[in-house]
Protein backbone atom coordinates (compact mmCIF):
# COMPACT_ATOMS: atom_id res chain seq x y z
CA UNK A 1 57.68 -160.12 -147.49
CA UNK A 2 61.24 -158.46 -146.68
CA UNK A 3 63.71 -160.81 -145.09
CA UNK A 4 66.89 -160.48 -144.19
CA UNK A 5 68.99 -163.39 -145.94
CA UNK A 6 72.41 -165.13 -145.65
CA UNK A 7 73.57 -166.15 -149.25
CA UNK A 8 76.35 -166.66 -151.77
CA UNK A 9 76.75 -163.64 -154.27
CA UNK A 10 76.70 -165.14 -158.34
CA UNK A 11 79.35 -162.44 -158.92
CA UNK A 12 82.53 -163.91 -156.33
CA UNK A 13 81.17 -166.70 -154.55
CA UNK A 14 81.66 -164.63 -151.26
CA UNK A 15 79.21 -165.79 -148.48
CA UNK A 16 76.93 -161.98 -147.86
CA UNK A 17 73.94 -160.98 -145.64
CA UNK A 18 71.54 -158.92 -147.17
CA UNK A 19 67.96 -158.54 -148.93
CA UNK A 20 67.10 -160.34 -152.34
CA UNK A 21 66.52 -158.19 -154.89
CA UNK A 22 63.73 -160.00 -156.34
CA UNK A 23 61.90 -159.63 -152.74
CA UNK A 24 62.59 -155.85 -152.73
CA UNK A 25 61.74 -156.03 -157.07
CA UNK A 26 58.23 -156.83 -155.93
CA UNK A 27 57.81 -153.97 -153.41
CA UNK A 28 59.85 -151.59 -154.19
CA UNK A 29 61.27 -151.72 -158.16
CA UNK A 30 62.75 -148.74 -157.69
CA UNK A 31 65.41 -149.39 -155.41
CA UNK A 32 66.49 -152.42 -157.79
CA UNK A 33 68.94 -152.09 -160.99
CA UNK A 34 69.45 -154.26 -163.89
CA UNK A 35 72.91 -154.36 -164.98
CA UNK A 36 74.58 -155.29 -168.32
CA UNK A 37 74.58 -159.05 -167.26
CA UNK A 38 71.30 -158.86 -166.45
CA UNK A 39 72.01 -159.29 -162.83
CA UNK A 40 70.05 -157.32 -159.50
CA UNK A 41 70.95 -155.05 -157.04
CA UNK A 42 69.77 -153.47 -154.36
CA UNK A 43 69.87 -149.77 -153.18
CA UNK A 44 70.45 -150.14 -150.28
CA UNK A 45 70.52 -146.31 -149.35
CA UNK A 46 67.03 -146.38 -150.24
CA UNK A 47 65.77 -148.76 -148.30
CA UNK A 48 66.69 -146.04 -145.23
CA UNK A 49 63.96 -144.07 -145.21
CA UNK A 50 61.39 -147.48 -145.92
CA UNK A 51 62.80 -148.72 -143.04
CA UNK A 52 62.76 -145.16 -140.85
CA UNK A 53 58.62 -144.86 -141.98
CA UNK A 54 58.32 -148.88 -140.55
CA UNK A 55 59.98 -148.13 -137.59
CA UNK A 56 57.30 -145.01 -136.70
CA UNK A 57 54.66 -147.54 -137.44
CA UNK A 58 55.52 -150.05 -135.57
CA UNK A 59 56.04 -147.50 -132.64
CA UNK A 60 52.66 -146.04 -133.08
CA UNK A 61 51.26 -149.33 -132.96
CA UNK A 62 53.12 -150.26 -129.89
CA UNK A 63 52.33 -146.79 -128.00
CA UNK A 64 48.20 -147.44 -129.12
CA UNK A 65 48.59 -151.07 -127.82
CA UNK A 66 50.25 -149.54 -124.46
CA UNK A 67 47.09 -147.49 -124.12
CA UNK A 68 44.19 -150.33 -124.87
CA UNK A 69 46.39 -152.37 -122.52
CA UNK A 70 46.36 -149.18 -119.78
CA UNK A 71 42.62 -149.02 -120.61
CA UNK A 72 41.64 -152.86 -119.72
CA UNK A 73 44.19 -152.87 -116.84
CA UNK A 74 41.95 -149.90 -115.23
CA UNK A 75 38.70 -151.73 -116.58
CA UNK A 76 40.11 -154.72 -114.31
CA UNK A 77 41.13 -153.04 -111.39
């Protein structure tokens, strides 16, 4: 699973909100680098379009769910 997270960056210290690479590694390897020290980042530029494709599923879901929930009200009534 994809969270967001709060943590401190390796690299400065600085306090950062973002994804963990290793979360993303596992789902998506290719919007993860390697660099020379063997540390991970993120692309995130590609996580736009994941993230545009989960948003028009979750709407679909929500419209058929609106429906079924239309449906049972009518059933009821």
């Amino acid at each position: 699973m994809i969270d967001g997270k709060s943590y401190t960056t390796k690299k400065d210290g600085r306090q950062t909100i973002g994804v963990l690479a290793q979360d993303i590694q596992k789902v998506f390897p290719e919007l993860v680098t390697i660099d020379d020290n063997d540390m991970l980042a993120v692309n995130y530029q590609g996580l736009v379009p994941v993230l545009i494709n989960a948003l028009k599923e979750q709407d679909e879901k929500v419209k058929e769910q609106e429906e079924r929930l239309a449906r049972l009200e009518a059933i009821i009534n």
